[in-house]
N, C-alpha and C. Protein backbone atom coordinates (compact mmCIF):
# COMPACT_ATOMS: atom_id res chain seq x y z
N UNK A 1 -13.32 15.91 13.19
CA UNK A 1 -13.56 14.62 13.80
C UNK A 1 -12.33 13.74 13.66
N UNK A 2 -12.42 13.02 14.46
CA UNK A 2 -11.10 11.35 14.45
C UNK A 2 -11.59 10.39 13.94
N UNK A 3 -11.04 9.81 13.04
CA UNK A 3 -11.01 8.81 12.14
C UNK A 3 -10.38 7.75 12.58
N UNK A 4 -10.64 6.64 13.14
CA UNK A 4 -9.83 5.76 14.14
C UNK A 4 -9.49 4.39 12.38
N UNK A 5 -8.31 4.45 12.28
CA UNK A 5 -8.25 3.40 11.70
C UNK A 5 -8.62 2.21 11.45
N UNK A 6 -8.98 1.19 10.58
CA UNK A 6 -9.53 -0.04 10.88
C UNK A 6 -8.79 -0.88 9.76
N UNK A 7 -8.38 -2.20 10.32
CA UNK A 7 -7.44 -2.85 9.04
C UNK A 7 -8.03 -3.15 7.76
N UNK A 8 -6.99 -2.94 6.92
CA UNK A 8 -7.46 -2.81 5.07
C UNK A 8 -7.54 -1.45 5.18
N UNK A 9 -7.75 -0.47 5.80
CA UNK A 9 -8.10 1.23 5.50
C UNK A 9 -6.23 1.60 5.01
N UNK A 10 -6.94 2.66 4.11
CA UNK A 10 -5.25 3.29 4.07
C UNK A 10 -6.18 5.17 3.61
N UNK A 11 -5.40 6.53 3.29
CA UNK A 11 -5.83 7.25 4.24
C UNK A 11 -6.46 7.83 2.32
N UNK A 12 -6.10 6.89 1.30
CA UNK A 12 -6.82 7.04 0.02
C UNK A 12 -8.45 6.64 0.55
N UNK A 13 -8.35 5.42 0.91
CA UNK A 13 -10.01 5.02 1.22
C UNK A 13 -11.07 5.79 2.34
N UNK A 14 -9.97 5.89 3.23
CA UNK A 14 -10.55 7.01 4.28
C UNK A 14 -10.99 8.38 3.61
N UNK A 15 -9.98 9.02 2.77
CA UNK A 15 -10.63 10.37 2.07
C UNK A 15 -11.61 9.93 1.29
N UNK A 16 -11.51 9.11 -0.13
CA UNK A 16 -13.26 8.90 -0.30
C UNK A 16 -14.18 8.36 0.44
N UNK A 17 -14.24 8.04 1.47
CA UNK A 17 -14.98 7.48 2.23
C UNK A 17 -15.71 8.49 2.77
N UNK A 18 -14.91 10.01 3.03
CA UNK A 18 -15.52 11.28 3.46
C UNK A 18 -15.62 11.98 2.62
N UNK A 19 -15.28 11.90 1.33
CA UNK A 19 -15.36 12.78 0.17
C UNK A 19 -14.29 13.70 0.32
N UNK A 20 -13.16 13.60 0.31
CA UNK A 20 -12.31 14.23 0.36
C UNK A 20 -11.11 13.85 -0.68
N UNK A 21 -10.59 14.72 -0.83
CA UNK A 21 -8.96 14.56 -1.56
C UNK A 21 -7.89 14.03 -0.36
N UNK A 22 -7.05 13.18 -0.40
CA UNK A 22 -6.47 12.76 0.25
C UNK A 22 -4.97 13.76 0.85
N UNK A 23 -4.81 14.54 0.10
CA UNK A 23 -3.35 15.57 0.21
C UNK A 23 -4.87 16.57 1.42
N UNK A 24 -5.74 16.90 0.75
CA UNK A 24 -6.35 18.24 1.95
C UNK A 24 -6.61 17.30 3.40
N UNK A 25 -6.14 16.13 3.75
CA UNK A 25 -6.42 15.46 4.91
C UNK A 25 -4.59 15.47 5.42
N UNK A 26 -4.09 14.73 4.74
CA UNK A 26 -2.92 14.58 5.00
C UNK A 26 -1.90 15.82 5.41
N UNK A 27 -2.36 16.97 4.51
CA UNK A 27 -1.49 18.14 4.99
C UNK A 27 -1.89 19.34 5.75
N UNK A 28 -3.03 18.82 6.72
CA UNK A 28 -3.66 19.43 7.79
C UNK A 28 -2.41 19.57 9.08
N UNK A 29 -2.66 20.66 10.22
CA UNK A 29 -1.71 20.54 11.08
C UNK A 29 -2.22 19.18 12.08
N UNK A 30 -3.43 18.89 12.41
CA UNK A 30 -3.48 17.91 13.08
C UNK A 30 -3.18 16.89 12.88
N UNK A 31 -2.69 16.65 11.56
CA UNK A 31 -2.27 15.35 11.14
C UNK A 31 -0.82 15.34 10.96
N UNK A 32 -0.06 16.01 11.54
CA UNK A 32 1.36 16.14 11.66
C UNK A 32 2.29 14.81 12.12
N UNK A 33 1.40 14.79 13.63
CA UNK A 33 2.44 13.69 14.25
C UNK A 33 2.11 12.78 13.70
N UNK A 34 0.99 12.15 13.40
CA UNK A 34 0.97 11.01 12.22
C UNK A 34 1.33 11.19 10.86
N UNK A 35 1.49 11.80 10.06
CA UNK A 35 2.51 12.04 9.58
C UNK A 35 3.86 11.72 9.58
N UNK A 36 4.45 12.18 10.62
CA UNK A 36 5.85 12.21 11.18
C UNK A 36 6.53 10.45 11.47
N UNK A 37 5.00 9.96 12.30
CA UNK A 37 5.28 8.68 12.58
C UNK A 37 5.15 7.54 11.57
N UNK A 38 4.36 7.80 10.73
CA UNK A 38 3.62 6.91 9.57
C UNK A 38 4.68 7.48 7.70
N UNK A 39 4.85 8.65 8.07
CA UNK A 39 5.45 8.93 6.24
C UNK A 39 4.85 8.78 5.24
N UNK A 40 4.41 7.38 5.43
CA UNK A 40 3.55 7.11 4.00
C UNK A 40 1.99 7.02 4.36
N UNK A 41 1.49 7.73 3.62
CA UNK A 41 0.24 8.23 4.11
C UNK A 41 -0.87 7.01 3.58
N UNK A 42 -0.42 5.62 2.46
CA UNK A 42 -1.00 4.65 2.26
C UNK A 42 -0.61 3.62 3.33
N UNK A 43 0.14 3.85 3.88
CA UNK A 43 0.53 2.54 4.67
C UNK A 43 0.13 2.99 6.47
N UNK A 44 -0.72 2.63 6.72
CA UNK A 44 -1.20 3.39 7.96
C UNK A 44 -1.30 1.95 9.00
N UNK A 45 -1.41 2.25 10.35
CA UNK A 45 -1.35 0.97 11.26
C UNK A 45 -3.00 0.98 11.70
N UNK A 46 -3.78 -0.20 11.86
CA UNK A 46 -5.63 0.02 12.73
C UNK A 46 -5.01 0.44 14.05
N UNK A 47 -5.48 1.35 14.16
CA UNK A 47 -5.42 1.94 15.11
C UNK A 47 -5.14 3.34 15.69
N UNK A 48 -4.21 3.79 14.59
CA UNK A 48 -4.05 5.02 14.17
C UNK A 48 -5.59 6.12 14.06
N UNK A 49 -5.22 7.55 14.56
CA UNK A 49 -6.24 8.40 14.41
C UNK A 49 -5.78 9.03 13.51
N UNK A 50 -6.76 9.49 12.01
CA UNK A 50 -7.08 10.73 11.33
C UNK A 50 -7.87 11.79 11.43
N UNK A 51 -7.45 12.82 11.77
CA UNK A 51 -8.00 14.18 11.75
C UNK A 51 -8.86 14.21 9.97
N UNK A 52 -10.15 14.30 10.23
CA UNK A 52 -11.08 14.96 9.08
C UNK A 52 -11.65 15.98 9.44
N UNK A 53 -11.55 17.04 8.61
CA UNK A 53 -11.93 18.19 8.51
C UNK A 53 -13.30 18.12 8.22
N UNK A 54 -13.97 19.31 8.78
CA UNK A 54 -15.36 19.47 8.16
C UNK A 54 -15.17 19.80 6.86
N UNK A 55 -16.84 19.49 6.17
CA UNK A 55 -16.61 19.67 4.99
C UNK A 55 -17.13 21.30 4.38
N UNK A 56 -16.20 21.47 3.95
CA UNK A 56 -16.50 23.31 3.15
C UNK A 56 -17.97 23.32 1.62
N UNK A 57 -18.73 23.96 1.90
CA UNK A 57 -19.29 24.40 0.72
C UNK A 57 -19.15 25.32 -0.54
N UNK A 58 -19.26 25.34 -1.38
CA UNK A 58 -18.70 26.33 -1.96
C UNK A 58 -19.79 26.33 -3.10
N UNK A 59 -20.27 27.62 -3.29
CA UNK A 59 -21.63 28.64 -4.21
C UNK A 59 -20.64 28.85 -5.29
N UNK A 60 -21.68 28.57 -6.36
CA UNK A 60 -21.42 29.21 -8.00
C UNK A 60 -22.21 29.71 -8.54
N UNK A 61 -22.28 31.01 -9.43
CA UNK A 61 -23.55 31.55 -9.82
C UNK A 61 -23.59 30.95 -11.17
N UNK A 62 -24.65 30.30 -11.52
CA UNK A 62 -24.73 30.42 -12.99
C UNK A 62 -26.36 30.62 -13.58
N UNK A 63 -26.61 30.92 -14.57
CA UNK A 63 -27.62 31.07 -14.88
C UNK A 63 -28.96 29.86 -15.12
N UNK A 64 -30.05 30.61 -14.74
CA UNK A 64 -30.94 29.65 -14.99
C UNK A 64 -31.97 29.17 -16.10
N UNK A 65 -32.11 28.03 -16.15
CA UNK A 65 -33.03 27.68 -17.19
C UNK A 65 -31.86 27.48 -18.24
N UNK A 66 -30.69 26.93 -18.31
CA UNK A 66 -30.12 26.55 -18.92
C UNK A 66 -29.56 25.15 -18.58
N UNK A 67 -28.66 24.02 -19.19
CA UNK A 67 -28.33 23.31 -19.14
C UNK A 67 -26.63 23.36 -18.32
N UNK A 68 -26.34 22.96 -17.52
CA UNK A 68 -24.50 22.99 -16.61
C UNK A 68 -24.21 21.84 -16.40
N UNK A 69 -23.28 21.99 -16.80
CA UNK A 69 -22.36 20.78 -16.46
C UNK A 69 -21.30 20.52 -15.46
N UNK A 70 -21.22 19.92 -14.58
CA UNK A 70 -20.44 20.01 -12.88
C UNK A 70 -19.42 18.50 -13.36
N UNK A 71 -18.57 18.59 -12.95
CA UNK A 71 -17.58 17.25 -13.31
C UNK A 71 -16.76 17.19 -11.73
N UNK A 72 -17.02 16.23 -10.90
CA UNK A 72 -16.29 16.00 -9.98
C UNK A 72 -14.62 15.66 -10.55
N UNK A 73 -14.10 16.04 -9.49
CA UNK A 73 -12.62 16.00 -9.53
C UNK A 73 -12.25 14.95 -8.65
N UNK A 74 -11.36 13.48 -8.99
CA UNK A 74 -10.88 12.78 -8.30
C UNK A 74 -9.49 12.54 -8.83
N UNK A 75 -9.23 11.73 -7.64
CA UNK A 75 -7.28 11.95 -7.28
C UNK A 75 -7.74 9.85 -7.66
N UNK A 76 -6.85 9.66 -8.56
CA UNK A 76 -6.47 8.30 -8.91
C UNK A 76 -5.82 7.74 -7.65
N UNK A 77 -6.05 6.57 -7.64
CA UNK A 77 -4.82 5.50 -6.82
C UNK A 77 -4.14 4.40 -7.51
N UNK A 78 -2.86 4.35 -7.32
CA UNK A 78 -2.36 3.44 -8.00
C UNK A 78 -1.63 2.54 -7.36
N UNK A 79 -2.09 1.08 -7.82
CA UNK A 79 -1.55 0.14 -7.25
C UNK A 79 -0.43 0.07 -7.86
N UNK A 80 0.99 -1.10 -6.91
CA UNK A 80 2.01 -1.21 -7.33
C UNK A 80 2.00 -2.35 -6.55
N UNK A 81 2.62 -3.14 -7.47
CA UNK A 81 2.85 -4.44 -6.94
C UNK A 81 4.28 -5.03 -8.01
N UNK A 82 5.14 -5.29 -6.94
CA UNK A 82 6.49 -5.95 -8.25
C UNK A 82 6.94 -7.35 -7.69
N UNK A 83 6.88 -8.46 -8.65
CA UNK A 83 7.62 -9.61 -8.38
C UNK A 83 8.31 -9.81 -9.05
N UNK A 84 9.12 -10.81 -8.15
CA UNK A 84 10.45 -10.80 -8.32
C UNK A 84 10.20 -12.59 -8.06
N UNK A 85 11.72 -13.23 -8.86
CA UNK A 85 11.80 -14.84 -8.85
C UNK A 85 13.14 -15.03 -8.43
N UNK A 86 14.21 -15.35 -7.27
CA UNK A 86 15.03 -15.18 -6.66
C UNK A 86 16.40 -14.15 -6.79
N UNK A 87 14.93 -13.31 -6.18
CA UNK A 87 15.70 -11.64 -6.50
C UNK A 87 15.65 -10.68 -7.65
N UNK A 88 15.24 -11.59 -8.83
CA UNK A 88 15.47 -11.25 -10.14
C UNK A 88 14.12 -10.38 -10.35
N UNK A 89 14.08 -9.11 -10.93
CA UNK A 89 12.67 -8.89 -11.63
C UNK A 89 12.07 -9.70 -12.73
N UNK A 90 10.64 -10.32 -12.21
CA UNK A 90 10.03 -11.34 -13.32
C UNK A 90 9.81 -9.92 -14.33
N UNK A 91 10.41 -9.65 -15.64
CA UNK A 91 10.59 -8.74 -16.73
C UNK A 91 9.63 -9.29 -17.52
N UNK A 92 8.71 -8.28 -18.58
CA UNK A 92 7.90 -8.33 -19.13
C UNK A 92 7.21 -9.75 -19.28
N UNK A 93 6.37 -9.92 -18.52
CA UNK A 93 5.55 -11.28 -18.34
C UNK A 93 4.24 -10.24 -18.64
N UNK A 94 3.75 -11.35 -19.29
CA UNK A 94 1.87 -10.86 -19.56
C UNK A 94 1.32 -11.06 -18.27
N UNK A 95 0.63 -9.89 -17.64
CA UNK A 95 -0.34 -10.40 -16.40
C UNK A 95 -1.57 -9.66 -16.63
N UNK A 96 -2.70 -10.19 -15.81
CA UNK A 96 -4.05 -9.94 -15.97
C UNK A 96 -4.89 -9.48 -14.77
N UNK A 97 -5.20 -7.94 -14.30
CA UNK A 97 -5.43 -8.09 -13.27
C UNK A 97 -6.91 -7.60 -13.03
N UNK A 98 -7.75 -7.90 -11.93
CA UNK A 98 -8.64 -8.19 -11.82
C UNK A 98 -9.42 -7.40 -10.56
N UNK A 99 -9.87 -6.02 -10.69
CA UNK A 99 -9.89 -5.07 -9.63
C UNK A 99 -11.91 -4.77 -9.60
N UNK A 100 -12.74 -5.04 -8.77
CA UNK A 100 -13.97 -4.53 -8.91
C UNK A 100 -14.48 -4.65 -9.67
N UNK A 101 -14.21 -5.92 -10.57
CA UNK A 101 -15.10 -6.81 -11.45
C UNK A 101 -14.06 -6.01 -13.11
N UNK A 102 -13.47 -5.11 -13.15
CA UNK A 102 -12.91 -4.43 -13.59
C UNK A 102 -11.34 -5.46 -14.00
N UNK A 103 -11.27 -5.46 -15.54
CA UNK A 103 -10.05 -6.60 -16.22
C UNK A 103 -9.42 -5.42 -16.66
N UNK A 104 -7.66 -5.82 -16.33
CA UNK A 104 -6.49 -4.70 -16.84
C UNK A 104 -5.91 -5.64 -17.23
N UNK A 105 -5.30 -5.44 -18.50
CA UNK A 105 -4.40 -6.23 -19.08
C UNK A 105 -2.52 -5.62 -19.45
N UNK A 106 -1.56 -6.63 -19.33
CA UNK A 106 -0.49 -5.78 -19.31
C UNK A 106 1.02 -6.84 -19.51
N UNK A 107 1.80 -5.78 -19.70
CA UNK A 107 3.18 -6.52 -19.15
C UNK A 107 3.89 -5.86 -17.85
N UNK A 108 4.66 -6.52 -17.32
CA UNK A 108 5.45 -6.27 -16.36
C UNK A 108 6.69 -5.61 -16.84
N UNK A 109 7.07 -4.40 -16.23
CA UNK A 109 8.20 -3.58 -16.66
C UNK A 109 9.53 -4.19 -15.76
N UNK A 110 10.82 -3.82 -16.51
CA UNK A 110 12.21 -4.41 -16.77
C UNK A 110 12.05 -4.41 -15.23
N UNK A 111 11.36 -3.70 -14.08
CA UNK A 111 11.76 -4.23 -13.06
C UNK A 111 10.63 -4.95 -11.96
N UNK A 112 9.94 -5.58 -13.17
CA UNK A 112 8.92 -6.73 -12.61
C UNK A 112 7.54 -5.89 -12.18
N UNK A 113 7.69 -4.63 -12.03
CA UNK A 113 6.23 -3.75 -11.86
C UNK A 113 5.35 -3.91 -12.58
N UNK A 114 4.15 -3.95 -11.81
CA UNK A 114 2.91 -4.12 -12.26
C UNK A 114 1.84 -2.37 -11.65
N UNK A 115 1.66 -1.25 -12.61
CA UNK A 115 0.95 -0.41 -11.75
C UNK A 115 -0.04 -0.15 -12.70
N UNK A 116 -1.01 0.28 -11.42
CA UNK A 116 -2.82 0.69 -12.26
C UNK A 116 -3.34 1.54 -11.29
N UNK A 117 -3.78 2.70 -12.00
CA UNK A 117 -5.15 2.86 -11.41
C UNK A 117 -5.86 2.17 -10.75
N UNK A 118 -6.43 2.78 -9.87
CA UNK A 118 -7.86 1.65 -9.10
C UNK A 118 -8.83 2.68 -8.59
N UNK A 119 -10.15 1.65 -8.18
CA UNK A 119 -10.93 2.67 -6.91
C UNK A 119 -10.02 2.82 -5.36
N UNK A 120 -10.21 3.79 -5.21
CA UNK A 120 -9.54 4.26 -3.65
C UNK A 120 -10.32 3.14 -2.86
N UNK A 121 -11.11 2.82 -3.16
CA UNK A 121 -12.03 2.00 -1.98
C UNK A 121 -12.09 0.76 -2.34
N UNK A 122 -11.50 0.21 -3.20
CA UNK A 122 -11.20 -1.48 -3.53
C UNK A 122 -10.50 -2.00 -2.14
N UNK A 123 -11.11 -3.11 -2.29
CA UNK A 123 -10.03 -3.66 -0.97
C UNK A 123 -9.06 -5.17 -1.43
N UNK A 124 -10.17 -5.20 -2.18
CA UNK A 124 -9.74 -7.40 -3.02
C UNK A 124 -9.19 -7.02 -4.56
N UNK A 125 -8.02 -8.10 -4.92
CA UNK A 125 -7.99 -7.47 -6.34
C UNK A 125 -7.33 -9.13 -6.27
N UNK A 126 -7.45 -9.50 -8.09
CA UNK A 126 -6.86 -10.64 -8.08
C UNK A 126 -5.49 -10.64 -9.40
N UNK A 127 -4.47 -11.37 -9.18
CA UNK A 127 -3.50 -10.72 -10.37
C UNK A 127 -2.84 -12.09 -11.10
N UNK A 128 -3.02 -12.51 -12.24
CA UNK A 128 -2.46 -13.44 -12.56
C UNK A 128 -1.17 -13.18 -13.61
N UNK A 129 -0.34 -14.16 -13.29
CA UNK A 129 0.98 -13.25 -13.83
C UNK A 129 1.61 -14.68 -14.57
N UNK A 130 2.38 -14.13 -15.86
CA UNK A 130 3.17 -15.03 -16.42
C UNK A 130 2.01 -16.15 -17.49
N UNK A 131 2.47 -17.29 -18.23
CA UNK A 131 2.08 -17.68 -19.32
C UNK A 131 1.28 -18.67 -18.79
N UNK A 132 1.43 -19.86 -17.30
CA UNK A 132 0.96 -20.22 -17.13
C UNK A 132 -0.57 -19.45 -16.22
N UNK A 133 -0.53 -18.11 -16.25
CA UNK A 133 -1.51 -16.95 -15.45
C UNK A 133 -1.69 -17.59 -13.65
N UNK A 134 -0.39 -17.82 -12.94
CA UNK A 134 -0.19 -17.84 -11.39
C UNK A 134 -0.59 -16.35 -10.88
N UNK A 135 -1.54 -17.24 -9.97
CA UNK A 135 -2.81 -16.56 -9.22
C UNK A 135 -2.24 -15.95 -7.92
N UNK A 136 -2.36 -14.31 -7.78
CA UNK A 136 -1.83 -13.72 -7.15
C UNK A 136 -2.82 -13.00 -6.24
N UNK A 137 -3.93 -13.45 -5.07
CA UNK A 137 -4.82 -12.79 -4.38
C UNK A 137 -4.30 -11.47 -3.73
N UNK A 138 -4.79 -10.11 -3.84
CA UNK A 138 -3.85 -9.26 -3.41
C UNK A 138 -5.16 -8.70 -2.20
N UNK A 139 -4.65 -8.62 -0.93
CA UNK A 139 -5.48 -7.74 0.28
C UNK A 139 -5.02 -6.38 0.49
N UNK A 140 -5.63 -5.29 -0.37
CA UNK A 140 -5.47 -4.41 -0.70
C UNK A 140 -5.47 -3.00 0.53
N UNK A 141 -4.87 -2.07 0.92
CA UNK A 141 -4.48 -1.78 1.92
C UNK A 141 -3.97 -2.06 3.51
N UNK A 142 -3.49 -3.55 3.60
CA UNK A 142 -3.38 -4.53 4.53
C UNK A 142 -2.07 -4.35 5.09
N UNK A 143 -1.20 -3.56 4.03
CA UNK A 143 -0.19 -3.69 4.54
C UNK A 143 0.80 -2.82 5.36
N UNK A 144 1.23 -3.06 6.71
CA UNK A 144 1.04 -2.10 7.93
C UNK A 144 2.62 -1.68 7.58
N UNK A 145 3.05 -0.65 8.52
CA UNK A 145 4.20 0.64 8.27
C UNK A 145 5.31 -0.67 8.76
N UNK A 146 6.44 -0.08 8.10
CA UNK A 146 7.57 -0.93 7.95
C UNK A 146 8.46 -0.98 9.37
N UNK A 147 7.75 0.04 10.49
CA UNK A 147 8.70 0.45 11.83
C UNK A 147 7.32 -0.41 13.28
N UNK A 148 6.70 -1.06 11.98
CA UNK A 148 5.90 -2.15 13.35
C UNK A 148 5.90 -3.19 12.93
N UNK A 149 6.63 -4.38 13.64
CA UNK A 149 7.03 -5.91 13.45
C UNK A 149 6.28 -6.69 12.63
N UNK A 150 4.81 -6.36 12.87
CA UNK A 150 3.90 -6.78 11.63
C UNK A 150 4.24 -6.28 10.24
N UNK A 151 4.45 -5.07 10.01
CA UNK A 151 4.78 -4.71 8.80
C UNK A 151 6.05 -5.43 7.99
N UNK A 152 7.26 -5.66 8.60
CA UNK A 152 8.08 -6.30 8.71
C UNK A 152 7.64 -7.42 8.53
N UNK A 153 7.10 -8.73 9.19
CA UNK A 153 6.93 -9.64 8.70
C UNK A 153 5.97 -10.00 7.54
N UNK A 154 5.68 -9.03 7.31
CA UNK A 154 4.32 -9.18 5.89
C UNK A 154 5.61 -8.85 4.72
N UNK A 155 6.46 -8.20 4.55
CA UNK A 155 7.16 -7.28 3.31
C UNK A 155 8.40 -8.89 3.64
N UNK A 156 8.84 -9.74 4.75
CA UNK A 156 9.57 -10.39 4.71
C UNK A 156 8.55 -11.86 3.99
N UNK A 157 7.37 -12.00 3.80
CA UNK A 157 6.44 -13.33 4.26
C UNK A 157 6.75 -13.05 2.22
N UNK A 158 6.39 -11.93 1.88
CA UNK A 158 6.21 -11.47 0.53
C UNK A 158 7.40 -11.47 -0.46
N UNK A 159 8.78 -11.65 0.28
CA UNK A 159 9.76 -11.79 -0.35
C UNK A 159 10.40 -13.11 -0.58
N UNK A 160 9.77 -13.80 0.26
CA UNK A 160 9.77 -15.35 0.36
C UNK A 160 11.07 -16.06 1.79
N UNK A 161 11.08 -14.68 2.48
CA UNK A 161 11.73 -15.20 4.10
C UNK A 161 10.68 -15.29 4.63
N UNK A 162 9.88 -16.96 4.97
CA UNK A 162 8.85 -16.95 5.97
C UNK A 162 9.18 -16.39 7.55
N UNK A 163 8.40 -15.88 7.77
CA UNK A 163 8.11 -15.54 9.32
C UNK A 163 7.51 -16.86 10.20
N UNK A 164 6.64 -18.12 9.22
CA UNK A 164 5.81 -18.89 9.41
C UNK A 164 4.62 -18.10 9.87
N UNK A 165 4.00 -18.39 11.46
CA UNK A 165 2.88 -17.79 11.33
C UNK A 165 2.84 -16.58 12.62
N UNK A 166 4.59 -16.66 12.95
CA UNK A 166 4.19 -15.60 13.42
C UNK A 166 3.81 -14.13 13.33
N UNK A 167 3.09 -13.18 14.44
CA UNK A 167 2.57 -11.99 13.31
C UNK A 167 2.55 -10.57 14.95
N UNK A 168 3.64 -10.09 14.57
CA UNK A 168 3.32 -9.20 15.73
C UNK A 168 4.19 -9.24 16.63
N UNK A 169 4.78 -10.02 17.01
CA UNK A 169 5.66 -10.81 17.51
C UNK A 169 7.03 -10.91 17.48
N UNK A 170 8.09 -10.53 17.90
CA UNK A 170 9.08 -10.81 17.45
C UNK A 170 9.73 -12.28 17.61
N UNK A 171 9.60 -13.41 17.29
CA UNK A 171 9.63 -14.89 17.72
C UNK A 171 10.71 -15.15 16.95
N UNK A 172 11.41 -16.63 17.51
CA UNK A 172 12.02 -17.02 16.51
C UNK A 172 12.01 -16.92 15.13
N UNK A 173 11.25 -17.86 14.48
CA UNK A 173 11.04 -17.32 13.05
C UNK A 173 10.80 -16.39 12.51
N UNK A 174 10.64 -15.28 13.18
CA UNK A 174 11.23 -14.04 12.32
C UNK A 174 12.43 -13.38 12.28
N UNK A 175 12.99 -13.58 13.78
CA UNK A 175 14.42 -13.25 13.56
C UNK A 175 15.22 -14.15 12.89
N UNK A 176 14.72 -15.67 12.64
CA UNK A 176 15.59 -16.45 11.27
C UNK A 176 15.77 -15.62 10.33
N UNK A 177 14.04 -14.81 9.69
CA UNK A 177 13.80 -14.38 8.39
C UNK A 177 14.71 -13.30 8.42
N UNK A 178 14.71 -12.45 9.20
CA UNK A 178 15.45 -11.52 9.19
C UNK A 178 16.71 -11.14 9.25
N UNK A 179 17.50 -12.64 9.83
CA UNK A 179 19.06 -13.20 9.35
C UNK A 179 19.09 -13.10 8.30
N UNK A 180 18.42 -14.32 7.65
CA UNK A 180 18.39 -14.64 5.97
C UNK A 180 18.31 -13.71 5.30
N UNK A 181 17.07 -12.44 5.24
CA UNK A 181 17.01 -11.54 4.75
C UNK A 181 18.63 -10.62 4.69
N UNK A 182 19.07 -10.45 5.37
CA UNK A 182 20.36 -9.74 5.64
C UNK A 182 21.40 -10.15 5.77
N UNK A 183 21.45 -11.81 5.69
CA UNK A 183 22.87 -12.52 5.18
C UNK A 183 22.19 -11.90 2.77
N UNK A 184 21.59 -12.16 2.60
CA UNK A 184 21.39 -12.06 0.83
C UNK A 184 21.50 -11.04 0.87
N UNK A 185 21.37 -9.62 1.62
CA UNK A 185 21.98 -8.52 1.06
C UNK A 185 22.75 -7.48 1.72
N UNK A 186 24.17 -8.77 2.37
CA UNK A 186 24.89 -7.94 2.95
C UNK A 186 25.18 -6.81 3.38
N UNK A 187 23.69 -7.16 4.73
CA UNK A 187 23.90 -6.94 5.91
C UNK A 187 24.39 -7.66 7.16
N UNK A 188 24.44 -6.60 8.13
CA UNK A 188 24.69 -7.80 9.57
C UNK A 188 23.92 -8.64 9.51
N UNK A 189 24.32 -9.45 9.64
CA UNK A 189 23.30 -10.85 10.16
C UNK A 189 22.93 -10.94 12.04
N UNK A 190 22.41 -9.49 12.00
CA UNK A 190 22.04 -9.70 13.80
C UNK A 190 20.71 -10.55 14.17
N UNK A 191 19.75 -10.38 13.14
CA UNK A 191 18.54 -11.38 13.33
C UNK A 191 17.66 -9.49 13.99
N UNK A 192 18.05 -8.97 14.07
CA UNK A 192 17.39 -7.66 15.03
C UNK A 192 16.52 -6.47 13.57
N UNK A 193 15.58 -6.09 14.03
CA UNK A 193 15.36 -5.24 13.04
C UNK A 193 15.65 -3.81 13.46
N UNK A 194 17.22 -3.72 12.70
CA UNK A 194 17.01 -2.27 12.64
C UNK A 194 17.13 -0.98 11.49
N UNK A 195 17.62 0.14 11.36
CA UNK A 195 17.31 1.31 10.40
C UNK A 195 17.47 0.66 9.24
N UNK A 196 18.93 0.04 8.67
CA UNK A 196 19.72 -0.38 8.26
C UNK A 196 18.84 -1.36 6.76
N UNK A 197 18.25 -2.26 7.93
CA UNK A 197 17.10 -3.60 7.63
C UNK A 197 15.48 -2.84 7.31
N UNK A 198 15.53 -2.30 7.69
CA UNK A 198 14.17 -1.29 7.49
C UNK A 198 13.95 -0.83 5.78
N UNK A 199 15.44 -0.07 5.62
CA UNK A 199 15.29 0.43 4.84
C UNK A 199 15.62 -0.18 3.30
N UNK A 200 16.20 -1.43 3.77
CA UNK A 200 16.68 -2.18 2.45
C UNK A 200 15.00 -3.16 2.29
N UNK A 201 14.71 -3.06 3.48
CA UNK A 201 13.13 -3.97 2.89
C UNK A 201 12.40 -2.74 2.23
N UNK A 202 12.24 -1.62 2.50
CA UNK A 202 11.55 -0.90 1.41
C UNK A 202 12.13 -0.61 0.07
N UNK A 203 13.41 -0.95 -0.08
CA UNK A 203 13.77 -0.98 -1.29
C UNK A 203 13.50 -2.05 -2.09
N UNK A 204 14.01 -3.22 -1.23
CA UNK A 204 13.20 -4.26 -2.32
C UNK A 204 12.25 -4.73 -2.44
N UNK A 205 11.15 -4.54 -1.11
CA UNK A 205 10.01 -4.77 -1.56
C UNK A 205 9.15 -3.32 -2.27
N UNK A 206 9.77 -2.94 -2.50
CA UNK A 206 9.03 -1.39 -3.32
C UNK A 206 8.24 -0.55 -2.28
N UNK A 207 7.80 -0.56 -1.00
CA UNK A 207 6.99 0.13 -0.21
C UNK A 207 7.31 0.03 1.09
């Protein structure tokens, strides 16, 4: 079957959602060209189709009138989230984060990372960071592939080059952001998004 994307999905929530492991979806042949187009198999666009496989059964003999024990097997997800305070990694700050009623407590590593475990199927998480605990609402699979203008302006909105409100769009204010962005880390300053700019936003925004 096709799995039509829907925003907040990423292809962790989609596999538990069907009971699946997320690698036996992802490294199917029908899921190639998405694949090819997408790379990162968390960062998916609504709209996008996933190929799901039917599901396989599989028989075990064991004896009866005894007591067995069956332990499902699941694949962790881990969030990552890193801030940064003009450019700088915010370095070991106490933060507190707040996933499915579920409290993680922690510091931030030398390069401002924050990672956890989670449910594949969380969508809301809340993260408070630093001494005064600044409130960090996080919309958890929201954030679209870095080669569609939306994606781009979410990883630029997050680094603190507003886009303002545009979203989808290539408008003025994003090709400001995207000057700015690339006058601070000498690049061209074309205002244009290309390979170049692509790839330095996944470096510093981590994804």
């Amino acid at each position: 079957m096709q799995h039509k994307v829907k925003q907040g999905e990423c292809l962790s929530s989609i596999a538990a959602q069907h009971g699946f492991d997320w690698e036996k979806i992802w490294q199917r042949p029908e899921n190639d060209a998405l694949k090819q187009l997408r790379q990162d198999p968390n960062i998916l666009m609504p709209g996008d189709h996933v190929f799901i496989p039917d599901k396989e059964i599989h028989t075990v003999a064991y004896a009866t009138e005894q007591r067995h024990r069956f332990r499902k097997k699941g694949v962790p997800v881990k969030l990552r989230v890193r801030f940064l305070d003009n450019d700088q990694p915010r370095a070991n700050e106490r933060y507190v984060l707040k996933v499915d009623g579920k409290i993680h407590e922690g510091t931030t590593d030398s390069d401002g990372m924050v990672q956890h475990n989670i449910n594949p199927k969380a969508v809301i998480a809340t993260l408070y960071l630093g001494e005064e605990m600044q409130e960090f609402p996080l919309d958890l699979g929201r954030l679209d592939p870095v080669n569609e203008i939306s994606g781009v302006q979410a990883r630029l909105n997050n680094l603190g080059f507003s886009c303002d409100d545009e979203f989808g769009t290539m408008g003025p204010e994003t090709k400001a952001a995207i000057r700015q962005f690339q006058l601070a880390h000498g690049l061209t300053a074309s205002g244009e998004i290309d390979s170049a700019t692509q790839g330095k936003l996944l470096k510093v925004h981590g994804c």
